[in-house]
Protein backbone atom coordinates (compact mmCIF):
# COMPACT_ATOMS: atom_id res chain seq x y z
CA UNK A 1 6.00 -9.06 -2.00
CA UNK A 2 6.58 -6.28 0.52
CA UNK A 3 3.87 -6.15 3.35
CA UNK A 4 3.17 -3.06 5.68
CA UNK A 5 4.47 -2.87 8.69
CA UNK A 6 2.19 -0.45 10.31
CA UNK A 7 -1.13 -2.90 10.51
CA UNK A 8 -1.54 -3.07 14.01
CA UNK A 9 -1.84 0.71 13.89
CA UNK A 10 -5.20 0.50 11.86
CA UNK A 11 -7.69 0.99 14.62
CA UNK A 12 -11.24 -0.22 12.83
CA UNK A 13 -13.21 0.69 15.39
CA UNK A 14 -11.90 4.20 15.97
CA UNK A 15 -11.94 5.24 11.78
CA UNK A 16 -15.51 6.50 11.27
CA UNK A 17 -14.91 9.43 9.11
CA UNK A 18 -17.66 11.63 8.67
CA UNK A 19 -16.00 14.62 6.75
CA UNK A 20 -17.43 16.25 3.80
CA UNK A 21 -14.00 16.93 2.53
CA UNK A 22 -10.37 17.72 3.59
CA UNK A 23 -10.44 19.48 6.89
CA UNK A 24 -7.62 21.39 6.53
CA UNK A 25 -8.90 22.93 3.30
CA UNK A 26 -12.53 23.08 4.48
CA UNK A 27 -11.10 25.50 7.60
CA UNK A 28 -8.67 27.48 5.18
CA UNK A 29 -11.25 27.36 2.13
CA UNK A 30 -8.66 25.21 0.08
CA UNK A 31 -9.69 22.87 -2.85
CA UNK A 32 -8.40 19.00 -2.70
CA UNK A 33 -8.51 16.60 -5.59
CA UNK A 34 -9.15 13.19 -3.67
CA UNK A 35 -9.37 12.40 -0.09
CA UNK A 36 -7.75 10.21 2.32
CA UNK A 37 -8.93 8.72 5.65
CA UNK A 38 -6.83 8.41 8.02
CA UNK A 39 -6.49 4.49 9.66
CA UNK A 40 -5.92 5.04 13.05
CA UNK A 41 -8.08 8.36 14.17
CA UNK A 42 -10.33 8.73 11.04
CA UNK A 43 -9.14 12.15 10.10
CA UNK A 44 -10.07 13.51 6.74
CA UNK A 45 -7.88 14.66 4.42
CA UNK A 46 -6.53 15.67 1.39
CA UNK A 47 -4.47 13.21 -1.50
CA UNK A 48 -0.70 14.35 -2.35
CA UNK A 49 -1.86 14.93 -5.76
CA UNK A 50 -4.04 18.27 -3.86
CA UNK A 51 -2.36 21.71 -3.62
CA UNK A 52 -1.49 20.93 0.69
CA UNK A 53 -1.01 17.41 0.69
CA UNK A 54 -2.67 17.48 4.03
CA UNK A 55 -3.15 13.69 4.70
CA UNK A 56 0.67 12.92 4.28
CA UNK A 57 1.20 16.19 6.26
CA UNK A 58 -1.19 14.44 8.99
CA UNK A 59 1.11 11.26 8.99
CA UNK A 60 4.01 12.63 9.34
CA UNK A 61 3.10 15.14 12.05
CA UNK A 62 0.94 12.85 14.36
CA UNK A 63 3.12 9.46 13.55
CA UNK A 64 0.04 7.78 12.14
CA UNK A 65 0.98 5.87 8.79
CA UNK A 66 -1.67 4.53 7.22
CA UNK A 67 -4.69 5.88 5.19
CA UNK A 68 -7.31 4.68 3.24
CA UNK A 69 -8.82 6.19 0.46
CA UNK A 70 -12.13 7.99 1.17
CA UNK A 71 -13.03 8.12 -2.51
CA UNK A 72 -16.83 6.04 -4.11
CA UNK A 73 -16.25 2.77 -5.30
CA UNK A 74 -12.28 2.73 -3.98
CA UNK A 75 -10.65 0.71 -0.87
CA UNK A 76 -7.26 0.26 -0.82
CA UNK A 77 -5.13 1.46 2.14
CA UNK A 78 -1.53 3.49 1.80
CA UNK A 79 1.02 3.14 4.23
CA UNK A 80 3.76 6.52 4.17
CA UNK A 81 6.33 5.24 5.73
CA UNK A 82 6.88 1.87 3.95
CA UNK A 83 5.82 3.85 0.50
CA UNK A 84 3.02 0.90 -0.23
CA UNK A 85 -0.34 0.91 -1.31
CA UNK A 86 -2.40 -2.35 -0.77
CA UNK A 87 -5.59 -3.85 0.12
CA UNK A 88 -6.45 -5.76 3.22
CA UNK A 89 -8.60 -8.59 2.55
CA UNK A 90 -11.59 -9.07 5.46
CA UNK A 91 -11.42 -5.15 6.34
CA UNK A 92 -14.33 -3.94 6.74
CA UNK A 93 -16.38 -1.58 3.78
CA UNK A 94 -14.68 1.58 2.80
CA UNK A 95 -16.39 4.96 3.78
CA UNK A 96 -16.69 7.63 1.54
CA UNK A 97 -17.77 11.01 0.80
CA UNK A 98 -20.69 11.75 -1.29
């Protein structure tokens, strides 16, 4: 079982995402499918499976590695650089849009 290597990046107290949607695509009137949260500054944004990719864009261009999704009813965390998606058991409730 691979593990992440990036957890003491995740920064609970700092993630509290508040977004309607992607910001990049909010700004730029782009369209996202899902959304991402970022795990370390709570930035919102969009899935790689949207037009801009904008949360991987996020990672790579601020070094911060791991999101979580910011979808209803989902909480499991991806980390870019290690290419794993997982969940974290004891994390704290998942935010989400509306």
């Amino acid at each position: 079982m691979s593990l992440c290597s990036h957890l003491d990046l995740i920064d609970y107290d700092a993630v509290d995402p508040d977004a309607p949607g992607c910001e990049e695509c909010l700004a730029a009137g782009g369209r996202w499918v899902h959304l991402r949260a970022c795990q370390t500054c709570g930035h919102i944004a969009c899935c790689d499976s949207s037009p801009n990719r904008h949360a991987r864009g996020h990672a790579l261009e601020v070094g911060h590695p791991v999101v979580r999704s910011y979808e209803p009813g989902e909480g499991w965390f991806y980390c870019y650089p290690d290419d794993l998606t997982f969940e974290l058991v004891g994390a704290p409730p998942a935010p989400s849009h509306a």
